[in-house]
Protein backbone atom coordinates (compact mmCIF):
# COMPACT_ATOMS: atom_id res chain seq x y z
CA UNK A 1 0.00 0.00 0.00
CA UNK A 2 0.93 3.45 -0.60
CA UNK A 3 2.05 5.53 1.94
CA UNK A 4 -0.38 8.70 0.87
CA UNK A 5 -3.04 5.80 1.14
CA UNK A 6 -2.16 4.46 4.09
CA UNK A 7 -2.19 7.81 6.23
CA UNK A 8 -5.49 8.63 4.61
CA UNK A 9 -6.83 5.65 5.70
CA UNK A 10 -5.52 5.81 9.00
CA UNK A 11 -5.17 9.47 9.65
CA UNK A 12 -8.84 10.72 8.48
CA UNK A 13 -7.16 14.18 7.57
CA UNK A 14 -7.59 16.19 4.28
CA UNK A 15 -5.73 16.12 1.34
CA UNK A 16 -3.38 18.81 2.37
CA UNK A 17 -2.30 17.19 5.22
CA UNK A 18 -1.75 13.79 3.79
CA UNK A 19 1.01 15.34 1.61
CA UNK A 20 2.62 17.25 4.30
CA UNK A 21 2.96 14.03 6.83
CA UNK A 22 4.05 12.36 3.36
CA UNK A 23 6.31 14.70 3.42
CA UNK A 24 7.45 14.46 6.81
CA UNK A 25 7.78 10.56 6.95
CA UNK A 26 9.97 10.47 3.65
CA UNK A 27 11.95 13.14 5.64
CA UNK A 28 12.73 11.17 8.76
CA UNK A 29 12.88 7.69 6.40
CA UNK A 30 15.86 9.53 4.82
CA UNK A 31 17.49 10.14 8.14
CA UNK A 32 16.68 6.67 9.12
CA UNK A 33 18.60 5.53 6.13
CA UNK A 34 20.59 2.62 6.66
CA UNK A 35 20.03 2.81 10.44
CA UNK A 36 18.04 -0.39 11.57
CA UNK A 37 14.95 -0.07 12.98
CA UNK A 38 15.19 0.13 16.70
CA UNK A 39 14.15 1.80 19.85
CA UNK A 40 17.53 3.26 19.86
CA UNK A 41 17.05 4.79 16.61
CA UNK A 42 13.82 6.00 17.38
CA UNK A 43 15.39 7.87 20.26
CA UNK A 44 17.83 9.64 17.80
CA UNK A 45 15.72 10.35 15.68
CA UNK A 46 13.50 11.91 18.29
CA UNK A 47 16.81 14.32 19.34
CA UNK A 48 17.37 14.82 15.64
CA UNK A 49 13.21 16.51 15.41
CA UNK A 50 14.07 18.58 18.50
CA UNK A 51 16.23 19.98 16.82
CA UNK A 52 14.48 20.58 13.60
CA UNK A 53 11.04 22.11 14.97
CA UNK A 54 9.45 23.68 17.43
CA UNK A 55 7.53 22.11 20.69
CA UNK A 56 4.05 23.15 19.02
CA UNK A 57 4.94 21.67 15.15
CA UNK A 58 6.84 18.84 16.62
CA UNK A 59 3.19 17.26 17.60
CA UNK A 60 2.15 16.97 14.70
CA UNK A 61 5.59 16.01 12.58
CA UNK A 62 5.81 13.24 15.63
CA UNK A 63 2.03 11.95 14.02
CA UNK A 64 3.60 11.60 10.72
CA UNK A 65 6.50 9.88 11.95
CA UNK A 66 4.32 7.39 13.72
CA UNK A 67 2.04 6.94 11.02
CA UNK A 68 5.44 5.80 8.67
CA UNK A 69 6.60 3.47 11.91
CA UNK A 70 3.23 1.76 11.46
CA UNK A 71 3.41 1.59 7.42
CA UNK A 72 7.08 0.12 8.04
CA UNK A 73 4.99 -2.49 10.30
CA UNK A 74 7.08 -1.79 13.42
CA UNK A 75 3.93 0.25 15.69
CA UNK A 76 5.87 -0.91 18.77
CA UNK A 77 8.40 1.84 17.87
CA UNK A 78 5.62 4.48 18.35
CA UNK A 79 7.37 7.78 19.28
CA UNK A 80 6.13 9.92 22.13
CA UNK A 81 4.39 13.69 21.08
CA UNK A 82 5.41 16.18 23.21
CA UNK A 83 3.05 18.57 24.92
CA UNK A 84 2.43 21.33 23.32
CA UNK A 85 3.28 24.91 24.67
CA UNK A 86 0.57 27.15 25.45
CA UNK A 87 1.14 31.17 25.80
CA UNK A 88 -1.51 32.64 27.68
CA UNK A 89 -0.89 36.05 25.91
CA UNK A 90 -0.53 34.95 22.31
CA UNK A 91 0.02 37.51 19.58
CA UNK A 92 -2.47 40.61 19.34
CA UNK A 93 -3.05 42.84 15.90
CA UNK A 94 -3.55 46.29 16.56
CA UNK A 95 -5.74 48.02 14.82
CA UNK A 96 -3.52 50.78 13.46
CA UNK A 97 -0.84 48.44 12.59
CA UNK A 98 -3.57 46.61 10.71
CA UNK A 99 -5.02 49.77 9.06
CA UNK A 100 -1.20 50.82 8.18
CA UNK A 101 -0.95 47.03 6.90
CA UNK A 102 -3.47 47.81 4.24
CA UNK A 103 -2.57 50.82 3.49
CA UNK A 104 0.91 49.97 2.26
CA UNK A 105 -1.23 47.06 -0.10
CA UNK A 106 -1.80 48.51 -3.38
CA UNK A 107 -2.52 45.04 -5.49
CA UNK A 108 -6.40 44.98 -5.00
CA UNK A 109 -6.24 40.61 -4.66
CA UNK A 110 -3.47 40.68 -2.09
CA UNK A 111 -5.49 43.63 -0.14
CA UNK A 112 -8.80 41.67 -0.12
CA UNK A 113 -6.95 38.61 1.24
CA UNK A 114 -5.32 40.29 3.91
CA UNK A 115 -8.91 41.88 4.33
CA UNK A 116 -10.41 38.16 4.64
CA UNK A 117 -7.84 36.96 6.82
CA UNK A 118 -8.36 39.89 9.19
CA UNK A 119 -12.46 39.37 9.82
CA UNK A 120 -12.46 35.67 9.48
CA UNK A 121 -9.64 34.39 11.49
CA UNK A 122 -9.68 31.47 8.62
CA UNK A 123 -6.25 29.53 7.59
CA UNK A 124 -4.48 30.16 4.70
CA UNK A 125 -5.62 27.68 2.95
CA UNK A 126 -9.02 28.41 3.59
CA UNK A 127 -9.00 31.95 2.39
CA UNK A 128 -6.88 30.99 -0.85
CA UNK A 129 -9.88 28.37 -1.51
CA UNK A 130 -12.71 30.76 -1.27
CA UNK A 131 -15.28 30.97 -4.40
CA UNK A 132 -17.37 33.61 -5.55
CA UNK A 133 -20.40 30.72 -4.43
CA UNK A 134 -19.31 31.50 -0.58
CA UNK A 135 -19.71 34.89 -0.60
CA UNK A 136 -23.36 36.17 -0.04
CA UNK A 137 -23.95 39.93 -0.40
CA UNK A 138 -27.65 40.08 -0.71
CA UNK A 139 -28.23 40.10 3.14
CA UNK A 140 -28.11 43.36 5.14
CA UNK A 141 -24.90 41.74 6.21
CA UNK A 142 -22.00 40.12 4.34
CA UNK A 143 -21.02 36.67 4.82
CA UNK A 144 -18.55 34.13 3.54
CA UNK A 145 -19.83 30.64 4.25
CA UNK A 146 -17.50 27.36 3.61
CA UNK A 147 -16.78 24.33 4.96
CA UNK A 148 -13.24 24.65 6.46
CA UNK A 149 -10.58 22.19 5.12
CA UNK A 150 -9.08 21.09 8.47
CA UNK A 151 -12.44 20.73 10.62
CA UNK A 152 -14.68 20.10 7.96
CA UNK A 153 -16.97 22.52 9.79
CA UNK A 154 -19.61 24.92 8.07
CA UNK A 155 -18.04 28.58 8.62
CA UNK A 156 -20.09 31.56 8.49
CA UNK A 157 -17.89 34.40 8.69
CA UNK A 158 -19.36 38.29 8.65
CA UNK A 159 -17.45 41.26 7.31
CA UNK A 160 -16.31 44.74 7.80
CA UNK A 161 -18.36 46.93 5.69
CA UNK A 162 -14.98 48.08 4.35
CA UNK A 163 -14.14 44.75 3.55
CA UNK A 164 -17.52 43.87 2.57
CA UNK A 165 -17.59 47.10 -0.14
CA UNK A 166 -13.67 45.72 -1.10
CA UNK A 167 -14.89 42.37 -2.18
CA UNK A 168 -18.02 43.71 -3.89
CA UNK A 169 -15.98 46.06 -6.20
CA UNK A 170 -13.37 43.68 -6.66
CA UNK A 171 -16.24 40.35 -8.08
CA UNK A 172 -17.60 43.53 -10.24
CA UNK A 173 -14.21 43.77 -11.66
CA UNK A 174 -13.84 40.08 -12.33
CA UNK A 175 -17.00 38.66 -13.45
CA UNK A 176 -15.89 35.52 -14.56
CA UNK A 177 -13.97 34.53 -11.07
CA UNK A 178 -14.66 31.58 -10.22
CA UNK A 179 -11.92 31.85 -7.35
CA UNK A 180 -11.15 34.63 -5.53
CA UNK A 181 -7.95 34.19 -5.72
CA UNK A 182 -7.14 32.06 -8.71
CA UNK A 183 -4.00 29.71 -9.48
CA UNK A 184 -2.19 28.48 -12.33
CA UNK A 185 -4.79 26.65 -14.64
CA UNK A 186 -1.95 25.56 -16.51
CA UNK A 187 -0.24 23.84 -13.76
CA UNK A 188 -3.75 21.87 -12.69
CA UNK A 189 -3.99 24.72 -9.83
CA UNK A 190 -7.29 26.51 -9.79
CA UNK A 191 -6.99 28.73 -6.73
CA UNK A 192 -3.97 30.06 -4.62
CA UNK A 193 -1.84 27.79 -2.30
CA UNK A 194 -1.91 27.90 1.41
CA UNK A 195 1.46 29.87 1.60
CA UNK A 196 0.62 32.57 -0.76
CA UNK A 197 -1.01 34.74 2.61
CA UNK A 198 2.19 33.80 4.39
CA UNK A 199 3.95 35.80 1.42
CA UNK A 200 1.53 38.56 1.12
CA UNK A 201 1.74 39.62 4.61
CA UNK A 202 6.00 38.92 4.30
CA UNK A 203 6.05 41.05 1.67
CA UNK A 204 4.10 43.82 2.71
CA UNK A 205 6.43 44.16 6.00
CA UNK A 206 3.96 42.27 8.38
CA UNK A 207 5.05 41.95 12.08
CA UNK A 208 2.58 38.53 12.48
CA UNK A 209 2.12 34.90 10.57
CA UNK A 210 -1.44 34.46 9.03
CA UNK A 211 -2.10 32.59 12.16
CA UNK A 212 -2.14 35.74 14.52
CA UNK A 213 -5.41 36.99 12.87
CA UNK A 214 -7.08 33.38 14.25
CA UNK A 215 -5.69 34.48 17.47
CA UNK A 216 -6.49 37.77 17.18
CA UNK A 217 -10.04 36.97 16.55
CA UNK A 218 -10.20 34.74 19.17
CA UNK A 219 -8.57 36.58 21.62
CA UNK A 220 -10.68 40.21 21.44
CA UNK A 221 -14.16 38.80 21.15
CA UNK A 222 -16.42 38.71 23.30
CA UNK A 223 -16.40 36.30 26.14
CA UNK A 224 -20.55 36.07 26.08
CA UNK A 225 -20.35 34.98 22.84
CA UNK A 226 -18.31 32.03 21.96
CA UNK A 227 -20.85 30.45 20.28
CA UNK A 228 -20.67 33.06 17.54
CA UNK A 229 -16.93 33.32 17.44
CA UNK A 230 -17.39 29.37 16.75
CA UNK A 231 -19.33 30.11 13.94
CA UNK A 232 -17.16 32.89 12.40
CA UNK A 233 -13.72 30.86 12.64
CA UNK A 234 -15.25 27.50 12.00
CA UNK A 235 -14.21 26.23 15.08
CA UNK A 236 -15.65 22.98 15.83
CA UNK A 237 -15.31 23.00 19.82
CA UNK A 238 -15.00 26.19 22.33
CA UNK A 239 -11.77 23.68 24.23
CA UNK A 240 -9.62 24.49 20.89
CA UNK A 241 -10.32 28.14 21.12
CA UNK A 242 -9.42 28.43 24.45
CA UNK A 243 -6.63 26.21 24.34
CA UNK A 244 -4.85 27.23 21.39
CA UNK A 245 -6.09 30.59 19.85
CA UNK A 246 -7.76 32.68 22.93
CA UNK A 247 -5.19 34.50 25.22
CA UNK A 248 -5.82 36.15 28.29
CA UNK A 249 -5.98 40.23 27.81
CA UNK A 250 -4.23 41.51 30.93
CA UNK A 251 -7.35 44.65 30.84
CA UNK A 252 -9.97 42.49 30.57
CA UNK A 253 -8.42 40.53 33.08
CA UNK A 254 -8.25 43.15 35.77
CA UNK A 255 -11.57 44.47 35.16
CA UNK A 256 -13.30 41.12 35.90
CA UNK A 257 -11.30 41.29 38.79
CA UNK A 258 -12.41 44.64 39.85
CA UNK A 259 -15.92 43.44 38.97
CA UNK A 260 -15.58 40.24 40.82
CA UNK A 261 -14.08 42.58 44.26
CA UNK A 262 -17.13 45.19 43.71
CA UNK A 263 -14.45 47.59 43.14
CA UNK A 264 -14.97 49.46 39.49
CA UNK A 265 -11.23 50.67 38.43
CA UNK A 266 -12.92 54.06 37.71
CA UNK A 267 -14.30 54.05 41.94
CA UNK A 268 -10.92 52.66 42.99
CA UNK A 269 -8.74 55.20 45.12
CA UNK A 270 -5.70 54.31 43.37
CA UNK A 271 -2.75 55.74 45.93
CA UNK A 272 -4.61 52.51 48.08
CA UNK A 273 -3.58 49.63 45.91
CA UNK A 274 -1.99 47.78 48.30
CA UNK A 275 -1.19 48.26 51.75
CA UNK A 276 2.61 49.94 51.62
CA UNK A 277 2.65 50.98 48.04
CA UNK A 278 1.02 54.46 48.28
């Protein structure tokens, strides 16, 4: 069996991912290389990943890795996944730096994605995949619906009335888009790969990774309504958001602890913080 086969069968991930823990296992089979197959070996190669990726990519490279170990028919060899590392103050997008962001984008399909990115919180390769057929304009409110690649849940993200008028102007100008954000036809591609945001934002002297707006998102809405920042990010369970993608905002945090004292900041006498410190 193939090995592309095999982790679909076994992995129940998307097409996208199959090729990247492809990817990964033919990586780590070339390290392997004449080395027999062996707990000892398993432990080098474990050092050798360390030193390769991250503690939060390492998870999932570790996945692919196991997924070859069981192809190779050795699933005793299974390598351990590391915890992940959580930062409860992940990566925040101010607004001006976003607005400046824009600005500085002249190429109106490069703006729009950024644009998309921004209000949805959506992946790369989600926003690269979008067709004119997810985008609804005829409500009092715009909305991109799609089923998200990864989670293979129903998104139903609103816009920004600038975005919204952005991506109205810009299907007027294109009539025959079928993608927003179409590929190489002659290479088989009909729409954008999931790096092409990465590049836009590189290019256009971003401080953040596409994957700050998802944390962005998640991080600055509102607490009373995770049900609707579920539905805007395609998030298929509220323990992902707030494991991964919601961080703790120092503010809000001291305001619900003024609320939950009965002591508003804006009542507080604030030369009596704390007893010594005045």
């Amino acid at each position: 069996m193939k090995l592309e086969t095999f982790i679909r069968q076994n992995a129940r991930v998307n097409d996208s991912t199959v090729a990247r823990y492809a990817a990964v296992a033919r990586s780590f089979q070339g390290w392997v290389s004449s080395r027999p197959l062996n707990p000892e070996t398993v432990q080098d190669g474990e050092r050798w990943l360390r030193e390769r990726y991250k503690p939060n990519s390492l998870s999932n490279v570790v996945t692919a890795v196991n997924l070859w170990l069981r192809w190779k028919n050795h699933p005793e060899l299974r390598m351990r996944r590391p915890p992940k590392e959580f930062n409860p103050r992940p990566r925040t997008i101010d607004d001006k730096e976003y607005r400046q962001l824009v600005a500085r984008i002249t190429e109106p399909m490069e703006r729009l994605a950024v644009r998309l990115s921004h209000d949805t919180g959506w992946s790369p390769n989600d926003i690269a995949a979008i067709q004119r057929n997810d985008v609804d304009l005829s409500g009092p409110a715009a909305i991109v619906r799609k089923v998200r690649q990864k989670t293979r849940v129903v998104a139903e993200a609103g816009l920004l009335k600038e975005t919204a008028d952005e991506l109205r102007a810009y299907l007027g100008s294109n009539p025959e888009m079928a993608y927003l954000f179409p590929g190489d036809r002659r290479q088989g591609k009909p729409h954008r790969n999931r790096t092409w945001v990465n590049a836009v934002l590189k290019r256009h002297g971003a401080s953040f990774s596409p994957r700050a707006f998802r944390s962005n998102l998640a991080t600055i809405w509102p607490g009373d309504d995770i049900k609707g920042l579920m539905v805007q990010g395609g998030w298929s369970d509220s323990k992902t958001i707030f494991s991964h993608y919601r961080g703790n905002l120092r503010e809000r945090q001291i305001a619900s602890l003024e609320a939950a004292m009965g002591r508003p900041a804006k009542d507080r006498d604030l030369d009596d913080e704390l007893p010594g410190y005045g």
